[in-house]
N, C-alpha and C. Protein backbone atom coordinates (compact mmCIF):
# COMPACT_ATOMS: atom_id res chain seq x y z
N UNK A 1 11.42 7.74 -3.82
CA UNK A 1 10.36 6.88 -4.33
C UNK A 1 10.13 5.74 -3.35
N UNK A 2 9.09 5.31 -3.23
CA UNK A 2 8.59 4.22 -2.35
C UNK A 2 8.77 3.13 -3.13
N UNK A 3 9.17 2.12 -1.92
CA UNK A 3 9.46 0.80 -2.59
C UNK A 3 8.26 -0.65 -1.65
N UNK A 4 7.39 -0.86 -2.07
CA UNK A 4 6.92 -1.68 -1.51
C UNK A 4 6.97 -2.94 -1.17
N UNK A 5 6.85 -3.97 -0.95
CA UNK A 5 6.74 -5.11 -1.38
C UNK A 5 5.29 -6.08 -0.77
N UNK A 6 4.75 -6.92 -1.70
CA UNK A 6 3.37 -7.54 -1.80
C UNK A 6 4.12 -8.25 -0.64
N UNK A 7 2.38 -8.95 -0.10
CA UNK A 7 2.26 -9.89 1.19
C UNK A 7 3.22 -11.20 1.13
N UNK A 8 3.10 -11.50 -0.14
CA UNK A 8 4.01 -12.68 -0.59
C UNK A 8 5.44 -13.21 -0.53
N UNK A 9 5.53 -11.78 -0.73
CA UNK A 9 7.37 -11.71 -0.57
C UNK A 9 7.47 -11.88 -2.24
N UNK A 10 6.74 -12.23 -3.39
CA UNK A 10 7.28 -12.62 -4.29
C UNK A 10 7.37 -11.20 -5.37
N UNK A 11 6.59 -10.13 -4.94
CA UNK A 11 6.79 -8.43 -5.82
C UNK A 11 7.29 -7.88 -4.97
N UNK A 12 8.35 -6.67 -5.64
CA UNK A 12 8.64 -5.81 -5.22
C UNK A 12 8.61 -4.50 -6.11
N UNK A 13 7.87 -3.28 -5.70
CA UNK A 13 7.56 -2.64 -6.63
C UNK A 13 7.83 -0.77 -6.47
N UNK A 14 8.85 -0.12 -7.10
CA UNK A 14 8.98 1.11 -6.91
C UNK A 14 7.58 1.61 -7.35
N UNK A 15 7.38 2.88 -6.59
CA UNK A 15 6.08 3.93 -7.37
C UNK A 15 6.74 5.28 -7.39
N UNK A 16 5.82 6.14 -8.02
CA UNK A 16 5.80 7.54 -7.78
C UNK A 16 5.34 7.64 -6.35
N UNK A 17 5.30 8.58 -5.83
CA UNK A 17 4.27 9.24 -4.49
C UNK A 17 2.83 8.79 -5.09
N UNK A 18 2.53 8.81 -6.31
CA UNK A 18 0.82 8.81 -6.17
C UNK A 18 0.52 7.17 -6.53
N UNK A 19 1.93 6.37 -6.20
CA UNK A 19 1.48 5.00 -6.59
C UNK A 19 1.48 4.61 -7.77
N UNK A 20 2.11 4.78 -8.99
CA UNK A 20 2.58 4.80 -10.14
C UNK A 20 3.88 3.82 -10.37
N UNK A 21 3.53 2.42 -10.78
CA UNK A 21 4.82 1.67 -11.03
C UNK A 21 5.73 2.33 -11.65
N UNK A 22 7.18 2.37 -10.93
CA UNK A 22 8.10 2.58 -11.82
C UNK A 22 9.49 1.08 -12.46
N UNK A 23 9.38 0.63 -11.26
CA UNK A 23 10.03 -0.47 -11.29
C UNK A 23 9.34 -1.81 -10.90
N UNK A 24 9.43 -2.70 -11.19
CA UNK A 24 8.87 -3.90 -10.96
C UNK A 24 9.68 -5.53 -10.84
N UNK A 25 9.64 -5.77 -9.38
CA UNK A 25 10.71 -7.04 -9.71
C UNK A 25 10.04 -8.14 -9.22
N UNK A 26 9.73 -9.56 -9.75
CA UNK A 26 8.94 -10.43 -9.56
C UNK A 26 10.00 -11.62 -8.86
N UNK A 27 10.44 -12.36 -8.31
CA UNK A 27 11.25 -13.40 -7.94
C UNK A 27 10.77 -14.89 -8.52
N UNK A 28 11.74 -15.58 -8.34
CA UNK A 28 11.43 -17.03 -8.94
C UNK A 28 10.02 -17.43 -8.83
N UNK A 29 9.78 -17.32 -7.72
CA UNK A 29 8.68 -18.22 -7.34
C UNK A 29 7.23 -17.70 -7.32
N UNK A 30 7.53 -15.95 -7.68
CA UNK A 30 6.37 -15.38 -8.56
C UNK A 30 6.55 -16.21 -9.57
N UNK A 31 7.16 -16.05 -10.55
CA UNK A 31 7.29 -15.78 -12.06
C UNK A 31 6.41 -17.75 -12.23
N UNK A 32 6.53 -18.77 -11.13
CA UNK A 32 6.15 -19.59 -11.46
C UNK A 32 4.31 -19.51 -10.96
N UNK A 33 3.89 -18.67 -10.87
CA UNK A 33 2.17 -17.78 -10.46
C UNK A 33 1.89 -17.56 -11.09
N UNK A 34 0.44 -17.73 -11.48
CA UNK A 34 -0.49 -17.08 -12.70
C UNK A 34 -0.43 -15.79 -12.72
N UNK A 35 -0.35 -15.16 -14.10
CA UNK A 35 0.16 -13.99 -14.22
C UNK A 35 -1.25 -12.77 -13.49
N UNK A 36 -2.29 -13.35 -13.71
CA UNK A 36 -3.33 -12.52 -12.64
C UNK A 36 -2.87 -12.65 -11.42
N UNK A 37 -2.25 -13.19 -10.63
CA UNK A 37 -2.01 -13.27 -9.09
C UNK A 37 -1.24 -12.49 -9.04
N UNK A 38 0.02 -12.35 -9.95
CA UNK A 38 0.94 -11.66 -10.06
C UNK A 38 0.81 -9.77 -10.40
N UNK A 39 -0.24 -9.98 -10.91
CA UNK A 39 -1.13 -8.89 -11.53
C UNK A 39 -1.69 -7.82 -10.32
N UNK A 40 -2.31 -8.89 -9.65
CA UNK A 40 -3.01 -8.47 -8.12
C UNK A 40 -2.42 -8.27 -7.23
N UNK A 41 -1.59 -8.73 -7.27
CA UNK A 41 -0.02 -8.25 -6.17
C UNK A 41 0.49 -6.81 -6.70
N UNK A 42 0.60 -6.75 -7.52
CA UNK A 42 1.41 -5.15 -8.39
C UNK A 42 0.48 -4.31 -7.75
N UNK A 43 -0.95 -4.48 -8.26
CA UNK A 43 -1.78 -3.60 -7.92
C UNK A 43 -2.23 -3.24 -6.38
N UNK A 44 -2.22 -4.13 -5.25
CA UNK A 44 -2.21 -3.99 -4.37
C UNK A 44 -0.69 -3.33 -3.79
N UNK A 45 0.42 -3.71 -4.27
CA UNK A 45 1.29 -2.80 -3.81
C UNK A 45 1.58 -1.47 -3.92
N UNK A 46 1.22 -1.06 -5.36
CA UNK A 46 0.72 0.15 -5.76
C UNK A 46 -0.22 0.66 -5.04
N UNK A 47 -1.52 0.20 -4.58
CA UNK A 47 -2.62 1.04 -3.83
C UNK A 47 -1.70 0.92 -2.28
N UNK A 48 -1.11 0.27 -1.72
CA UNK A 48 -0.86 0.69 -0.62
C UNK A 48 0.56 1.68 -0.33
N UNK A 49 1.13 1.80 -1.71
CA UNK A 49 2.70 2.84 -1.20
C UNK A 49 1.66 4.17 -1.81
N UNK A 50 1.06 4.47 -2.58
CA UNK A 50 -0.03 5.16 -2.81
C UNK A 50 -0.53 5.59 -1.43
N UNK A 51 -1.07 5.11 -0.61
CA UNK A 51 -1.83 4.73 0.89
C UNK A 51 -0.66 5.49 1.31
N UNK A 52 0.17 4.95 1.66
CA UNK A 52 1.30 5.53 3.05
C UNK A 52 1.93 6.74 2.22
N UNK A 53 1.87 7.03 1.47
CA UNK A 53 3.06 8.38 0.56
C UNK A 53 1.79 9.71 1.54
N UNK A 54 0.12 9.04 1.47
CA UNK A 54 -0.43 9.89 1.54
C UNK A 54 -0.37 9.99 2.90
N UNK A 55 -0.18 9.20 3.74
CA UNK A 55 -0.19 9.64 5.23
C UNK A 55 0.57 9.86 5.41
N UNK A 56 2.14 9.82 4.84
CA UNK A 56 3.25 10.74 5.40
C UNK A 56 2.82 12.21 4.91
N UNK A 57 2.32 12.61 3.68
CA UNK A 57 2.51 13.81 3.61
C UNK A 57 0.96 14.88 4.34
N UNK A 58 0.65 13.69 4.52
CA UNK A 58 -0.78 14.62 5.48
C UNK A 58 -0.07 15.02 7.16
N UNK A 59 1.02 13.98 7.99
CA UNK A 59 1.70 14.28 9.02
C UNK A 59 3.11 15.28 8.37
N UNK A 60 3.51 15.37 7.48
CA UNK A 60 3.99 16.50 7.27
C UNK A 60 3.24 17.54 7.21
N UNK A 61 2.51 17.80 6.72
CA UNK A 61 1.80 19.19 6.16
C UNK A 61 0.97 19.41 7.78
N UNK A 62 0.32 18.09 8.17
CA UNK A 62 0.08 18.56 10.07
C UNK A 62 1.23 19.19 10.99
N UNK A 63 2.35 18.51 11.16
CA UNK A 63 3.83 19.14 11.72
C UNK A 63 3.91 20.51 11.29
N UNK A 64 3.27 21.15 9.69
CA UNK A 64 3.82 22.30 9.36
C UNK A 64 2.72 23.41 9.69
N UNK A 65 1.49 22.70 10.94
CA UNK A 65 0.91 23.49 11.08
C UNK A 65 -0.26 23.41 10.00
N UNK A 66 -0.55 22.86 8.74
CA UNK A 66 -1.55 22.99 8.46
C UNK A 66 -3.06 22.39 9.07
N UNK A 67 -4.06 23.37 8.98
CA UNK A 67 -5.06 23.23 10.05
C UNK A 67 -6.12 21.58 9.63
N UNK A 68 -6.63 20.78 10.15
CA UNK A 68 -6.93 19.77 10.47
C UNK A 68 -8.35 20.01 9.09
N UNK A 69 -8.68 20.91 9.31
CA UNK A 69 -10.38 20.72 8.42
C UNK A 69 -9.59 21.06 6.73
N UNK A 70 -8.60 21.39 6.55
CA UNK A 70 -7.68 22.25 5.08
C UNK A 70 -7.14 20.68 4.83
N UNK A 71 -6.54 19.80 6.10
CA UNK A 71 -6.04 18.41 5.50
C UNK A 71 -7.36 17.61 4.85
N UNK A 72 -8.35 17.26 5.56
CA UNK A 72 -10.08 16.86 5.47
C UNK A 72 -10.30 17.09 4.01
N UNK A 73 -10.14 18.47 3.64
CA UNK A 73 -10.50 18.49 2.53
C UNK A 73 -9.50 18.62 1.06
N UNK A 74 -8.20 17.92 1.29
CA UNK A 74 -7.62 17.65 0.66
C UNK A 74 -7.54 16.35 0.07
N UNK A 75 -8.51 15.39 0.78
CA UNK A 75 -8.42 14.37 0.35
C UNK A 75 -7.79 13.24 0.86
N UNK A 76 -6.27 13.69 1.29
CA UNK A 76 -5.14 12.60 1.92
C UNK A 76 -5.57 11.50 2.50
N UNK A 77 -5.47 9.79 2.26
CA UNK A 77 -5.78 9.53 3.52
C UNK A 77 -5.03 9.53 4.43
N UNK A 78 -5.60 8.60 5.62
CA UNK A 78 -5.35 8.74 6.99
C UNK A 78 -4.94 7.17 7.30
N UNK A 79 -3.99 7.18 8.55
CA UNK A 79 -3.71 5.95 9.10
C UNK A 79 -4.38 5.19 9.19
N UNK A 80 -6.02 5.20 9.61
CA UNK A 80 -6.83 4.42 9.35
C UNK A 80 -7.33 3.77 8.31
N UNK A 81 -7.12 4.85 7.46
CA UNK A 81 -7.14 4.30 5.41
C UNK A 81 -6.60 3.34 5.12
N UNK A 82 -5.10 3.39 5.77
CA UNK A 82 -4.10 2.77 4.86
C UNK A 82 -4.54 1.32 6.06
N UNK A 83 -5.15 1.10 7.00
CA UNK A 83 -4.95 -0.24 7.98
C UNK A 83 -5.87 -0.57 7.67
N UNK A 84 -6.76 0.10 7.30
CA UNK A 84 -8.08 -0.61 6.39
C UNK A 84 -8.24 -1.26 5.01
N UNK A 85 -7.02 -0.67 4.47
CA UNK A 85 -7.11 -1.30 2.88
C UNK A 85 -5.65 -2.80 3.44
N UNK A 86 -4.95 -2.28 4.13
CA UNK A 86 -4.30 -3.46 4.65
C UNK A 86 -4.73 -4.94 5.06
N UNK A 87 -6.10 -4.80 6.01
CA UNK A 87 -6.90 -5.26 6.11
C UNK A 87 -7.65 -6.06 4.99
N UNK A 88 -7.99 -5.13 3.99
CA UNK A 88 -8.46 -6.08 2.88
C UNK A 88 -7.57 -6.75 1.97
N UNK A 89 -6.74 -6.18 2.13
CA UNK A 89 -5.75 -6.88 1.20
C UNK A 89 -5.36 -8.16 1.51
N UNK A 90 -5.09 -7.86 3.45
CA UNK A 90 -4.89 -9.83 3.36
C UNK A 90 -6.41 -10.47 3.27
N UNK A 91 -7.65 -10.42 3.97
CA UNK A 91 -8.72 -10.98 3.57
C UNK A 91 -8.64 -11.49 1.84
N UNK A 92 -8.21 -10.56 1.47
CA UNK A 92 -8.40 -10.74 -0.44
C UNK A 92 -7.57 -12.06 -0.37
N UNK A 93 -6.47 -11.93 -0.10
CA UNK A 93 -5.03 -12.75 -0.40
C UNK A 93 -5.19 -14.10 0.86
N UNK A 94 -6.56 -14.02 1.45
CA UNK A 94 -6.58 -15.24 2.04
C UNK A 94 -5.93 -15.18 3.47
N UNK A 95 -5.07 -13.85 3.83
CA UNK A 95 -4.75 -14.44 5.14
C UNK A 95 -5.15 -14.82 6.29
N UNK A 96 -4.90 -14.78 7.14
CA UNK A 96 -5.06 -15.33 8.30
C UNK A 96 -5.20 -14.86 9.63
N UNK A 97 -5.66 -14.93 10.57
CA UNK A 97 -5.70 -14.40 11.86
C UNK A 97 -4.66 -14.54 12.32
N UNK A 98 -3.84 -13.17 13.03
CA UNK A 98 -2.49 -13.58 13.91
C UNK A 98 -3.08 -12.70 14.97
N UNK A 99 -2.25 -12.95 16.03
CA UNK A 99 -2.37 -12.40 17.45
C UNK A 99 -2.17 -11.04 16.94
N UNK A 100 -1.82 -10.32 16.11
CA UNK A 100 -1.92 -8.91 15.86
C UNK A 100 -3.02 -8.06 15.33
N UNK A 101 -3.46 -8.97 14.59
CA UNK A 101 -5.01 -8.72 13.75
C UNK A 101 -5.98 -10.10 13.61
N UNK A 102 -6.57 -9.80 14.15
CA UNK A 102 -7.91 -11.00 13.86
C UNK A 102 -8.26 -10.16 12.61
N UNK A 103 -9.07 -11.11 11.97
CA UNK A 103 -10.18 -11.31 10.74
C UNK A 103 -11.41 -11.39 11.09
């Protein structure tokens, strides 16, 4: 099971593969956050171990030889998916430009 954790440092959140909370641990200095912030953090951690479960198993099923247009139409995303919703996630959450990613 994937274990994520929000931008904050303050969730940490098991899923299924399809992004499905199973566990949920909030730290002090969540728990003192409005419970929507806290809310929006779950859910963004969820959409992104969701995100990466799917690009590991699209580079598995590529490694095993499955053909490129059979992945396409499976749906999976792609590395670019998951750096794109990354992307919004800090915009959402306010971050910031670092020498690694501009905004």
């Amino acid at each position: 099971m994937p274990t994520v954790t929000s931008r904050t440092g303050w969730v940490s959140v098991d899923t299924t593969d399809q992004g499905l909370p199973t566990d949920v641990r909030i730290d002090a200095d969540g728990l003192r956050t409005h419970p929507q912030a806290i809310a929006a953090e779950i859910l963004q951690a969820c959409r992104r171990a969701r995100l990466q479960e799917q690009v590991n198993r699209r580079a598995e099923l590529a490694d095993a030889g499955v053909p490129a247009e059979v992945l396409a139409g499976m749906g999976l995303a792609t590395a670019d998916d998951l750096a794109a919703a990354e992307l919004a996630d800090d915009v959402e959450s306010g971050g910031r430009e670092t020498w690694m990613r501009g905004l």
